[in-house]
PDB file of N, CA and C in Angstrom:
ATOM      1  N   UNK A   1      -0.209  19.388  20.668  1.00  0.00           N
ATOM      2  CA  UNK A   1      -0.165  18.919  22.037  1.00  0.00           C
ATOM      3  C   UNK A   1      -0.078  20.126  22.969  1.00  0.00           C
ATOM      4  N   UNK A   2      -0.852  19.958  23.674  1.00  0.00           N
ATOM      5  CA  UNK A   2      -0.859  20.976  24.817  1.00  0.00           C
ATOM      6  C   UNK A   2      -0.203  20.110  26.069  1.00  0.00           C
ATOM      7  N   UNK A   3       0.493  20.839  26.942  1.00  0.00           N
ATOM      8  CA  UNK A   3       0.255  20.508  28.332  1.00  0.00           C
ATOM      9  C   UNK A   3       0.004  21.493  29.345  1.00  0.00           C
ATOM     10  N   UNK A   4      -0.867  20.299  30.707  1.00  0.00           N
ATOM     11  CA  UNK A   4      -1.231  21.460  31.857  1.00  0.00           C
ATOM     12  C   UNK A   4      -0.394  21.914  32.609  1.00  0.00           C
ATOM     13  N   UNK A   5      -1.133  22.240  33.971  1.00  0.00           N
ATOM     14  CA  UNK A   5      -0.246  22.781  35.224  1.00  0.00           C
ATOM     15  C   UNK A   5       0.173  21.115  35.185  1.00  0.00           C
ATOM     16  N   UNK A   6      -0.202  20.281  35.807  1.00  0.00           N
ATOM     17  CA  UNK A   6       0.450  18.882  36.049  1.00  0.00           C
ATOM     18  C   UNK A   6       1.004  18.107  35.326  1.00  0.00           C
ATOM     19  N   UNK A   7       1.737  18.681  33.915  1.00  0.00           N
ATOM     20  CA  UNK A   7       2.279  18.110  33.084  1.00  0.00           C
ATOM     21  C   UNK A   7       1.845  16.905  32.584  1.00  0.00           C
ATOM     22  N   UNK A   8       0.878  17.372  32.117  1.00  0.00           N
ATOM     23  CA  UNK A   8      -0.466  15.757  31.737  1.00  0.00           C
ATOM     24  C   UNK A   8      -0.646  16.500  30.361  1.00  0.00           C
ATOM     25  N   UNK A   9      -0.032  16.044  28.809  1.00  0.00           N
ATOM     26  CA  UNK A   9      -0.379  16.237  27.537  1.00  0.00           C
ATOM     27  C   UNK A   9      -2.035  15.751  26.895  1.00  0.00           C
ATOM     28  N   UNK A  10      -1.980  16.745  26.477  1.00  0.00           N
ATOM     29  CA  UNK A  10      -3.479  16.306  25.621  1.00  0.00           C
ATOM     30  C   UNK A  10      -3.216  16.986  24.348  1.00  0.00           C
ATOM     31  N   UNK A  11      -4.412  16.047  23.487  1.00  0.00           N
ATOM     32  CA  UNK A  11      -4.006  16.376  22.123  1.00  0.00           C
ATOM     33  C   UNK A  11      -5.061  17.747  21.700  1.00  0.00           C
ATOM     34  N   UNK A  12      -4.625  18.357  21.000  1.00  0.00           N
ATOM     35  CA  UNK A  12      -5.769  19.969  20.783  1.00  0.00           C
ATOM     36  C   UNK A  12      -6.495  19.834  19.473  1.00  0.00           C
ATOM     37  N   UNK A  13      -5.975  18.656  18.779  1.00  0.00           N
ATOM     38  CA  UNK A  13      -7.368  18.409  17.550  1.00  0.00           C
ATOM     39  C   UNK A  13      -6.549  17.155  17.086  1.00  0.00           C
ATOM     40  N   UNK A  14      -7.980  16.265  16.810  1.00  0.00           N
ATOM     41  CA  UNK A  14      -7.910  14.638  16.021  1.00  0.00           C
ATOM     42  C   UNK A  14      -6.792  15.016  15.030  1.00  0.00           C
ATOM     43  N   UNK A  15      -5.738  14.053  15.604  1.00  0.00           N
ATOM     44  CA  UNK A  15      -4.897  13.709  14.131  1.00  0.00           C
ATOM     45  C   UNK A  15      -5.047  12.475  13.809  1.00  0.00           C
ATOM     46  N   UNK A  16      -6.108  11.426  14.057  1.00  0.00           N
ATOM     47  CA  UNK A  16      -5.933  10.262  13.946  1.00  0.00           C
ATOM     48  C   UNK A  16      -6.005   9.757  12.216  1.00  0.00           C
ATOM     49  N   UNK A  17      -6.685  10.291  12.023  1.00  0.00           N
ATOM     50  CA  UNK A  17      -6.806  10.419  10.191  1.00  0.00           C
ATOM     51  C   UNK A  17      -5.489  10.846   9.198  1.00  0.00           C
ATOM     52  N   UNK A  18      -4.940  11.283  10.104  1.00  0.00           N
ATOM     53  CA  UNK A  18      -3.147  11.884   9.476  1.00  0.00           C
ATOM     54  C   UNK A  18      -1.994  10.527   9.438  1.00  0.00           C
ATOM     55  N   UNK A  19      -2.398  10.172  10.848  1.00  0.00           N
ATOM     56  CA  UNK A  19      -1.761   8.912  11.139  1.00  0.00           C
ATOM     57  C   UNK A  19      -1.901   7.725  10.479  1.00  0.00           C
ATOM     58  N   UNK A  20      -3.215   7.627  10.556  1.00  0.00           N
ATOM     59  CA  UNK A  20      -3.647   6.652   9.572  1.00  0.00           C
ATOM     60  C   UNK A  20      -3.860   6.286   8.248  1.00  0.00           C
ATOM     61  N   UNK A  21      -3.427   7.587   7.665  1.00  0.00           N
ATOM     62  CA  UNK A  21      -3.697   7.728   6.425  1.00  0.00           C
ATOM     63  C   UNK A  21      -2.681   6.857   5.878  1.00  0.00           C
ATOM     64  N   UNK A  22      -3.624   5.681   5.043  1.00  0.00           N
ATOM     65  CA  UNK A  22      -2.833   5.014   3.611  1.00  0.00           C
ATOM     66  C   UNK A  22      -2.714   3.682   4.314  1.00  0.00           C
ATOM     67  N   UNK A  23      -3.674   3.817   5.631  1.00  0.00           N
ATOM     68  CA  UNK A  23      -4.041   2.601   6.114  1.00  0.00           C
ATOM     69  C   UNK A  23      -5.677   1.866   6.505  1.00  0.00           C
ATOM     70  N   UNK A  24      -5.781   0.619   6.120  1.00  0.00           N
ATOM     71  CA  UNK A  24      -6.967   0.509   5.593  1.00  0.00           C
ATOM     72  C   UNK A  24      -7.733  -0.867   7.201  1.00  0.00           C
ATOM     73  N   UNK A  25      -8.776  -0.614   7.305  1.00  0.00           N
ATOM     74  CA  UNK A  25      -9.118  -1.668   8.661  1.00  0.00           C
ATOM     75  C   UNK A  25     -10.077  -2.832   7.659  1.00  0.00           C
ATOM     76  N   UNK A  26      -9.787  -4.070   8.644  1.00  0.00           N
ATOM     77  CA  UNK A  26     -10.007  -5.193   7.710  1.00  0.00           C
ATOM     78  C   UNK A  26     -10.258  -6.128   9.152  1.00  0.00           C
ATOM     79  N   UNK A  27     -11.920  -5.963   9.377  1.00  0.00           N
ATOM     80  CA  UNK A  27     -11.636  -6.654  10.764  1.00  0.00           C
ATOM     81  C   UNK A  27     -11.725  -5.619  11.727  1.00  0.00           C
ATOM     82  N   UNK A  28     -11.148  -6.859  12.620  1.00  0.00           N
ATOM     83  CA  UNK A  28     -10.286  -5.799  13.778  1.00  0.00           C
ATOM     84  C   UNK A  28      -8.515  -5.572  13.397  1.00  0.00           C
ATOM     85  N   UNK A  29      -8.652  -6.173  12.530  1.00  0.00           N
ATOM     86  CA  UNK A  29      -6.795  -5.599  11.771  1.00  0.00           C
ATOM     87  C   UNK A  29      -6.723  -4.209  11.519  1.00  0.00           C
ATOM     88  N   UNK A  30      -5.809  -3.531  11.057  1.00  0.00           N
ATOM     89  CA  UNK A  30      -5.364  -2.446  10.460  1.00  0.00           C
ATOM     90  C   UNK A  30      -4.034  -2.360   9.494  1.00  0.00           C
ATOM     91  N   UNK A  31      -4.362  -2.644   8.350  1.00  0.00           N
ATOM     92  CA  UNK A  31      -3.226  -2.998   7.774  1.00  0.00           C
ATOM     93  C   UNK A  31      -2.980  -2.330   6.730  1.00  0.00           C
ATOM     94  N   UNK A  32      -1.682  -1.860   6.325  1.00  0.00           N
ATOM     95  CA  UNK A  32      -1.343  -0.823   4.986  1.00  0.00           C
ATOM     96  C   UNK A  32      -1.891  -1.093   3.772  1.00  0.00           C
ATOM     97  N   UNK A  33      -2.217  -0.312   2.974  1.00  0.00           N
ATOM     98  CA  UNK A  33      -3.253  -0.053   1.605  1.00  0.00           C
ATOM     99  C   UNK A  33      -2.277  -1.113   0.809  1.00  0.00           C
ATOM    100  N   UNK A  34      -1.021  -0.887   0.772  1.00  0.00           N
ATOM    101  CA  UNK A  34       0.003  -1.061  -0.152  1.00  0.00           C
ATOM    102  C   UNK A  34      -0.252  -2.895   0.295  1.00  0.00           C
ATOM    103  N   UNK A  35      -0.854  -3.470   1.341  1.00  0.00           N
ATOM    104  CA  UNK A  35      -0.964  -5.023   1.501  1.00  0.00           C
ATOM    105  C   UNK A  35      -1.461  -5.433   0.376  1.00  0.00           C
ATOM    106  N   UNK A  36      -2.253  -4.572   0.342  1.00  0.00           N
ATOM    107  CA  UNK A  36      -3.309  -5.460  -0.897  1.00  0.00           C
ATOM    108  C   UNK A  36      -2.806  -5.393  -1.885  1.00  0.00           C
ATOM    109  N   UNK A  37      -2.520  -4.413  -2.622  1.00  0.00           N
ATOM    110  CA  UNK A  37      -1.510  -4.640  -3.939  1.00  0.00           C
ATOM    111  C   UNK A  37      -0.251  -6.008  -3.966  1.00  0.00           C
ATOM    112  N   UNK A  38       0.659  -5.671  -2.551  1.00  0.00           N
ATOM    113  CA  UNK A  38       1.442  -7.097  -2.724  1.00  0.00           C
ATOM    114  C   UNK A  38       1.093  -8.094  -2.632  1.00  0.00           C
ATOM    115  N   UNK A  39       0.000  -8.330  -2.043  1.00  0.00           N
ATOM    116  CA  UNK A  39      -0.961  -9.562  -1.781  1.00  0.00           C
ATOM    117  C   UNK A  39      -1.046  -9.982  -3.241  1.00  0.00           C
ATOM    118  N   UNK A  40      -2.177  -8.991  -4.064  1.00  0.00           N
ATOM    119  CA  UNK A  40      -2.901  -9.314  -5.126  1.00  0.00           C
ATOM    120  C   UNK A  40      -1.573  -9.630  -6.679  1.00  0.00           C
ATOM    121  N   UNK A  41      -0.479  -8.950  -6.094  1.00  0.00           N
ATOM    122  CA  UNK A  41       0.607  -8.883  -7.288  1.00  0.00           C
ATOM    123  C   UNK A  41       1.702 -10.557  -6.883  1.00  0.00           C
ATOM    124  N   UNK A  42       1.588 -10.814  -6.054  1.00  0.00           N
ATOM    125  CA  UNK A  42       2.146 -11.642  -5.623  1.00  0.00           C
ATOM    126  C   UNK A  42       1.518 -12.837  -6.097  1.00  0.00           C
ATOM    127  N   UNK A  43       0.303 -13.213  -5.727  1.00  0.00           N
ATOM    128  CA  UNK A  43      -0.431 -14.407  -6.516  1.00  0.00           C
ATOM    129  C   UNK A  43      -0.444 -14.790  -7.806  1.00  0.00           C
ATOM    130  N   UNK A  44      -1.146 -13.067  -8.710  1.00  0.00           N
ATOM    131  CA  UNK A  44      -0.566 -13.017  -9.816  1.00  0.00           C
ATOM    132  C   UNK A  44       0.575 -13.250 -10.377  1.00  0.00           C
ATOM    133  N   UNK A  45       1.946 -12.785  -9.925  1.00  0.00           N
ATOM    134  CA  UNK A  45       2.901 -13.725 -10.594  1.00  0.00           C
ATOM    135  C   UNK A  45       3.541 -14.613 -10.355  1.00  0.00           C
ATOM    136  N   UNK A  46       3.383 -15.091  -9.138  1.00  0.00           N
ATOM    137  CA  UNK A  46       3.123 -16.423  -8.811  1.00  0.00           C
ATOM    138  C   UNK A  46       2.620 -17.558  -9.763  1.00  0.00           C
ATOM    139  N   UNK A  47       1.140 -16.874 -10.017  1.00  0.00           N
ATOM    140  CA  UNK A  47       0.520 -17.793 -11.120  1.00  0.00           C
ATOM    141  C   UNK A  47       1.102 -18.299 -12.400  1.00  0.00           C
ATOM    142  N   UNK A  48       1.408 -16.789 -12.700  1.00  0.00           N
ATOM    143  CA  UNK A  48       1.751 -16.681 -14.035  1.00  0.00           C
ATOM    144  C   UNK A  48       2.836 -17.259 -14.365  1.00  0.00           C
ATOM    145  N   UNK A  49       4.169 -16.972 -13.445  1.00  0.00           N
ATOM    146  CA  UNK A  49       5.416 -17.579 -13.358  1.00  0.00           C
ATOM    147  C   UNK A  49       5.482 -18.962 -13.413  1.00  0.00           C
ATOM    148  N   UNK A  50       4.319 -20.302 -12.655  1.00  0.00           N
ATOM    149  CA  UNK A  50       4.212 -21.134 -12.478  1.00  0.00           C
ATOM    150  C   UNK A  50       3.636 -21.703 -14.116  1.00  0.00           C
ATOM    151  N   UNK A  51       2.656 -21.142 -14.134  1.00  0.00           N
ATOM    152  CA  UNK A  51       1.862 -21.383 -15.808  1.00  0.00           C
ATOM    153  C   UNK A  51       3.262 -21.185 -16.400  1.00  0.00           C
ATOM    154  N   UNK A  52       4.359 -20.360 -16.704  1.00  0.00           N
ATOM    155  CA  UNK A  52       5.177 -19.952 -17.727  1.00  0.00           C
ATOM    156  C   UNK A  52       6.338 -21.369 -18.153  1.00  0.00           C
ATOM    157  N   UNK A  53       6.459 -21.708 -16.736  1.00  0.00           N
ATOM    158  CA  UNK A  53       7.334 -23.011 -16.841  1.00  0.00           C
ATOM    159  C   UNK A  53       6.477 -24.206 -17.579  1.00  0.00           C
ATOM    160  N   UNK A  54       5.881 -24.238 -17.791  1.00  0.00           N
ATOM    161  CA  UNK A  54       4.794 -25.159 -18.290  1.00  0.00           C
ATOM    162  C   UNK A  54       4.038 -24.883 -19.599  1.00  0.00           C
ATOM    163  N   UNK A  55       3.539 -23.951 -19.808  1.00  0.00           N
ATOM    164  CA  UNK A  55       3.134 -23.509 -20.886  1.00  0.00           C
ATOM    165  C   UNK A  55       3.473 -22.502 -21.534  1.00  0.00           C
ATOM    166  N   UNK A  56       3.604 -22.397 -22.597  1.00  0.00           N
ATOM    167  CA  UNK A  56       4.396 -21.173 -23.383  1.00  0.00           C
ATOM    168  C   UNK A  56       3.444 -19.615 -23.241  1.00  0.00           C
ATOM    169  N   UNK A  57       2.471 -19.846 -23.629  1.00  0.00           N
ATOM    170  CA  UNK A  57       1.435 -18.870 -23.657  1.00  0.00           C
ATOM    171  C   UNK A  57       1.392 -17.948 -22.934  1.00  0.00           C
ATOM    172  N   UNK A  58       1.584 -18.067 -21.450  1.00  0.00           N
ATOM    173  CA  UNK A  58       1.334 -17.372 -20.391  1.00  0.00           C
ATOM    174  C   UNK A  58       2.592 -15.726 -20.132  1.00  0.00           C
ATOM    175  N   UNK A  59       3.477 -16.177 -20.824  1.00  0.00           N
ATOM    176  CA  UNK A  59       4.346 -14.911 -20.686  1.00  0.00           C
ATOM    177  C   UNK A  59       3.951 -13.802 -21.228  1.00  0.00           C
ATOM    178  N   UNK A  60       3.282 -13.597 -21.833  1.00  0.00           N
ATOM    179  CA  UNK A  60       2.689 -11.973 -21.911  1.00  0.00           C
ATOM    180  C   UNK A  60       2.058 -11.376 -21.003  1.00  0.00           C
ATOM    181  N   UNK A  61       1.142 -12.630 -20.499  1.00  0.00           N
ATOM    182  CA  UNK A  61       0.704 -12.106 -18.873  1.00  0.00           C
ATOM    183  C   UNK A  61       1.012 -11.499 -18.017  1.00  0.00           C
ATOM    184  N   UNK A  62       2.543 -12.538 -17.855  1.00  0.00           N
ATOM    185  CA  UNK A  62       3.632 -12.260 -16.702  1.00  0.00           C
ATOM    186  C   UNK A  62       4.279 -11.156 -16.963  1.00  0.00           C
ATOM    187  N   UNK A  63       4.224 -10.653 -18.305  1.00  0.00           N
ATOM    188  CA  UNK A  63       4.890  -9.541 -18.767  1.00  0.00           C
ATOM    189  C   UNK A  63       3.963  -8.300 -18.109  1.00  0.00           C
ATOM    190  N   UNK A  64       2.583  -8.120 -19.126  1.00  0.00           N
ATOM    191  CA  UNK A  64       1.726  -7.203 -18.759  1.00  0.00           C
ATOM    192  C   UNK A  64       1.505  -7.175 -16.938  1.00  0.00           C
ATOM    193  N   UNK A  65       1.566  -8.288 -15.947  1.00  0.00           N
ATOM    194  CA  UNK A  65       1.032  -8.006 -14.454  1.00  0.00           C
ATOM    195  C   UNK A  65       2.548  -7.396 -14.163  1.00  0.00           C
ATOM    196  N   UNK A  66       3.469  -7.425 -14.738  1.00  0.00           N
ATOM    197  CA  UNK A  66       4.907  -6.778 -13.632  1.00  0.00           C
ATOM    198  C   UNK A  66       4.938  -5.337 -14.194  1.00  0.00           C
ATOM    199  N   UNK A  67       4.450  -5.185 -15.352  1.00  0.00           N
ATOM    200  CA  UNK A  67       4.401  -3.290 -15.995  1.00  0.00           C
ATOM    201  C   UNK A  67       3.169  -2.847 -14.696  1.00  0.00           C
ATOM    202  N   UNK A  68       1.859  -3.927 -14.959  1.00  0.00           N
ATOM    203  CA  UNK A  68       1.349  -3.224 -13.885  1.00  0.00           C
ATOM    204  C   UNK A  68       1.407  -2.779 -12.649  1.00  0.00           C
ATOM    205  N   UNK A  69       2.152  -3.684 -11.950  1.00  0.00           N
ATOM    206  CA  UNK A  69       2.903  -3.289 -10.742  1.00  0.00           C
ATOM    207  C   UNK A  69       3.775  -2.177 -10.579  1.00  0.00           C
ATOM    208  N   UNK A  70       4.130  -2.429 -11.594  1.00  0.00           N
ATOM    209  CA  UNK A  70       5.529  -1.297 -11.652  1.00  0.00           C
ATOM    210  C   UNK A  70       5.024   0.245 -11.721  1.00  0.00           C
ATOM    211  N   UNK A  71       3.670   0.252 -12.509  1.00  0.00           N
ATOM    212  CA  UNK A  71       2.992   1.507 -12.631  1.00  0.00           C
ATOM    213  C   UNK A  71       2.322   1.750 -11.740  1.00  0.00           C
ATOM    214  N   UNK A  72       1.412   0.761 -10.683  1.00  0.00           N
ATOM    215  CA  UNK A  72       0.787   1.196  -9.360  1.00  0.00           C
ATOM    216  C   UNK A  72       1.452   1.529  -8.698  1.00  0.00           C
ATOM    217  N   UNK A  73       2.668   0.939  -8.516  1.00  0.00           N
ATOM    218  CA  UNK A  73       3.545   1.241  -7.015  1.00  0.00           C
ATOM    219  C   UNK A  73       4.591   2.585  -7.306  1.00  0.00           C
ATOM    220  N   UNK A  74       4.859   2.825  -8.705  1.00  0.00           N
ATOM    221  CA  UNK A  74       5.189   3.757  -8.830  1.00  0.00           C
ATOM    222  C   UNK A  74       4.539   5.439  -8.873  1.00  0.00           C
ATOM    223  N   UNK A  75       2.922   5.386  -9.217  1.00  0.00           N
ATOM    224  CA  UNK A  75       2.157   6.143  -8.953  1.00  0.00           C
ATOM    225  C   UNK A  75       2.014   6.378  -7.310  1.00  0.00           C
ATOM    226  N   UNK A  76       1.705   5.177  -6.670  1.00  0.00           N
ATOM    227  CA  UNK A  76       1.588   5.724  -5.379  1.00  0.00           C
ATOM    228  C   UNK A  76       2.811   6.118  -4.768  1.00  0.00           C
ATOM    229  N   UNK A  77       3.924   5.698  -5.253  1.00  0.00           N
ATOM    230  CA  UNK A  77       5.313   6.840  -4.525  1.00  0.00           C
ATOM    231  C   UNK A  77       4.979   8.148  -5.019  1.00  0.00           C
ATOM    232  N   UNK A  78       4.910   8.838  -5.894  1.00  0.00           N
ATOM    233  CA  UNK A  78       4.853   9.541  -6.420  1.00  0.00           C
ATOM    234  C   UNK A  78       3.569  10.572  -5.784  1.00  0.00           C
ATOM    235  N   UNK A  79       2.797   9.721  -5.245  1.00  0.00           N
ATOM    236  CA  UNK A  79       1.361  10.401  -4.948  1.00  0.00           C
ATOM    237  C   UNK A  79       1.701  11.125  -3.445  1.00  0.00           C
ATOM    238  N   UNK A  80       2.305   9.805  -2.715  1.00  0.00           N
ATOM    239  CA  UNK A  80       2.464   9.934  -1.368  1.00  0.00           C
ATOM    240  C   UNK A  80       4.418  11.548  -1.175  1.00  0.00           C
ATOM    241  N   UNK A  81       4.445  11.023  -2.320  1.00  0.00           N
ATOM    242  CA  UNK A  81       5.874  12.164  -2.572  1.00  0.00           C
ATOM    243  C   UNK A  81       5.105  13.479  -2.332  1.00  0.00           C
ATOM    244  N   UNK A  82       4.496  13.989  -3.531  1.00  0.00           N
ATOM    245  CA  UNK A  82       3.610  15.123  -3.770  1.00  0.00           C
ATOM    246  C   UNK A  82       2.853  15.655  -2.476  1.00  0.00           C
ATOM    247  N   UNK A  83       2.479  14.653  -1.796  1.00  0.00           N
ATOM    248  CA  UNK A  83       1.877  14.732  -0.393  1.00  0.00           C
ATOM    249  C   UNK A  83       2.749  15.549   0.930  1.00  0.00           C
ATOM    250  N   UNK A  84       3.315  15.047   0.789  1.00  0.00           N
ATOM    251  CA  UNK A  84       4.562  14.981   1.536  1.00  0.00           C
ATOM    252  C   UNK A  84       5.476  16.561   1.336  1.00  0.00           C
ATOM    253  N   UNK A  85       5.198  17.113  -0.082  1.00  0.00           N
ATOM    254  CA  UNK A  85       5.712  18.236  -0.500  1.00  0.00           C
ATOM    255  C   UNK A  85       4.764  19.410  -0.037  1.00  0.00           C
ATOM    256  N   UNK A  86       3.389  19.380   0.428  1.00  0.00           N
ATOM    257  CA  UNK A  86       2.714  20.448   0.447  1.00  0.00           C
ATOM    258  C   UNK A  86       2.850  21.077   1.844  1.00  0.00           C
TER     259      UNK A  86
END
């Protein structure tokens, strides 16, 4: 940020890509990357949880979609950590 003689700030190079980063446009929305994962993990065990009360079968599912979660969301802390360190 610069400012002038009239104390009027301007910006001295695009950070809009800094700001935005790890956010995704959908539309005219703008909504965090990480939506879609809870979106998509949420249905999933939703599903699965619902199938589990009912049918026996389905718990390995429910097993395997919560490791997966656990490993996406833990990679992207980890990513956005590392980021954050440079």
């Amino acid at each position: 940020m610069v400012q002038n003689n009239y104390g009027i700030y301007s910006a001295v190079k695009e950070s809009a890509d800094l700001v935005l980063e790890g956010y995704a446009r959908v539309g005219s929305a703008v909504v965090p990357q990480f939506f879609f994962f809870a979106l998509l993990f949420t249905i999933l065990i939703g599903f699965f949880s619902f199938a589990t009360l009912y049918l026996s079968g389905f718990a390995p599912y429910l097993v395997a979609v919560c490791v997966a979660m656990i490993v996406v969301f833990w990679y992207e802390t980890l990513r956005l950590w590392r980021k954050l360190a440079v």
